[in-house]
Protein backbone atom coordinates (compact mmCIF):
# COMPACT_ATOMS: atom_id res chain seq x y z
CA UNK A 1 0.00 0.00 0.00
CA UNK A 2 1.55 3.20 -0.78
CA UNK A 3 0.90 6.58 0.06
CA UNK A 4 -1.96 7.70 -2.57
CA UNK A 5 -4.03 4.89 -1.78
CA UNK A 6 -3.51 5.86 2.04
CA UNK A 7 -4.22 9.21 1.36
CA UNK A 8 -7.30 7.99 -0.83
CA UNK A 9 -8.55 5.90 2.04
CA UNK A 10 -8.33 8.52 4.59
CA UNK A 11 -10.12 10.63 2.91
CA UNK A 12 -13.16 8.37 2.14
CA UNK A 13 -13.09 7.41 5.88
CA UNK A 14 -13.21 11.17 6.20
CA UNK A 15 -16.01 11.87 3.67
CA UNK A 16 -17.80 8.84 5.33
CA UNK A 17 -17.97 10.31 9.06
CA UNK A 18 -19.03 13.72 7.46
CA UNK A 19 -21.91 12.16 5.60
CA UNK A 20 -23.06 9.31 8.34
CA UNK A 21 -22.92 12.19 11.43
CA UNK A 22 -23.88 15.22 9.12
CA UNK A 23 -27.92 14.61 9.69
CA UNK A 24 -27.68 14.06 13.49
CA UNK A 25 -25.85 17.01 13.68
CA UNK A 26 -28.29 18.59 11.39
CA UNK A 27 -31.10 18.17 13.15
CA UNK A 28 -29.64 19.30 16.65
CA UNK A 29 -28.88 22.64 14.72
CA UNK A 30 -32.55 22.82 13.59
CA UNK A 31 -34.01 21.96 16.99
CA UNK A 32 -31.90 24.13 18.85
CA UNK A 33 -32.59 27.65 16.23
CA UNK A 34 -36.40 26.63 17.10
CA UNK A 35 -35.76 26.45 20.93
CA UNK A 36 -33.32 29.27 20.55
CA UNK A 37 -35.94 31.66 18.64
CA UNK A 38 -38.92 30.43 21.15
CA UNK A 39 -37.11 31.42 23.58
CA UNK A 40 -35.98 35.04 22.43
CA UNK A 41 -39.90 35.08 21.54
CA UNK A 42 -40.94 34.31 25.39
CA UNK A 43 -37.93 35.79 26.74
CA UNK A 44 -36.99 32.26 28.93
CA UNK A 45 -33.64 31.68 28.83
CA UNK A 46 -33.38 28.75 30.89
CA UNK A 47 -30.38 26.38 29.96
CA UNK A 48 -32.40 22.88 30.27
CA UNK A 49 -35.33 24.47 28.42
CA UNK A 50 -32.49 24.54 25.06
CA UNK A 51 -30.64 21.47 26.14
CA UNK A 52 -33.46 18.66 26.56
CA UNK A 53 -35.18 19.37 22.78
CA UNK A 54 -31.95 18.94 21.28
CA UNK A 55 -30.91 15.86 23.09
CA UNK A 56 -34.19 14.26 22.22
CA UNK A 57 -34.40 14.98 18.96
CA UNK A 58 -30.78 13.98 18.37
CA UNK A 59 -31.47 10.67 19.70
CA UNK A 60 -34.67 10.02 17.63
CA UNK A 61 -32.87 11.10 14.48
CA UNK A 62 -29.77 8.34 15.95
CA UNK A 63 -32.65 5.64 16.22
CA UNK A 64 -34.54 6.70 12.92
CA UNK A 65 -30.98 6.51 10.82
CA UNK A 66 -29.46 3.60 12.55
CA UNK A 67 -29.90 1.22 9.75
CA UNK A 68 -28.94 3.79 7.04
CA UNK A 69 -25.65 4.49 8.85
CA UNK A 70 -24.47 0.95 9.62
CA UNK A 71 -25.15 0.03 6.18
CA UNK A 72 -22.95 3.28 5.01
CA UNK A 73 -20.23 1.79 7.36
CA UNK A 74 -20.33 -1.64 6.62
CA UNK A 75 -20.27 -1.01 3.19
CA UNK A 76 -17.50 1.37 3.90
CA UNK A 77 -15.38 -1.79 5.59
CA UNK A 78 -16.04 -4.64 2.83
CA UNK A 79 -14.65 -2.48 0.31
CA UNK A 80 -11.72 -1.55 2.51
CA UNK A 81 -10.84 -5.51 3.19
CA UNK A 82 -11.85 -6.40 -0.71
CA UNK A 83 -9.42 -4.00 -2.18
CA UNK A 84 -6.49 -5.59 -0.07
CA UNK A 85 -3.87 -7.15 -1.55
């Protein structure tokens, strides 16, 4: 193995833990401008009241794309042990 296709690998690996943690991520961002603008609206600014939405929806987005990610890893893996020499 020499040093393009280690570079080329690393970056896949890289592209692949954008892409499989990008909609997690993308939802906490969502929830928390909703929470964030609610509570500019209603002028709460309690920490939990910002913290607890995002956590939750987070981990419902985790469950929902569970099978999509593990397939986008596994995927990820046979290809890496197939295209040893």
């Amino acid at each position: 193995m020499d040093a393009v296709s280690t570079t080329d690998l690393a970056r896949q690996a890289m592209a692949l833990v954008l892409l499989v943690g990008a909609p997690v991520l993308g939802v906490g961002l969502i929830v928390a401008l909703v929470v964030s603008i609610l509570q500019a609206a209603t002028q709460l600014h309690d920490q939990t009241l910002s913290l607890v939405p995002r956590i939750a929806a987070m981990l419902l987005a985790l469950v929902v794309l569970m099978p999509w990610m593990i397939a986008r890893i596994v995927e990820f893996g046979r290809e890496m042990f197939g295209s040893l020499p």
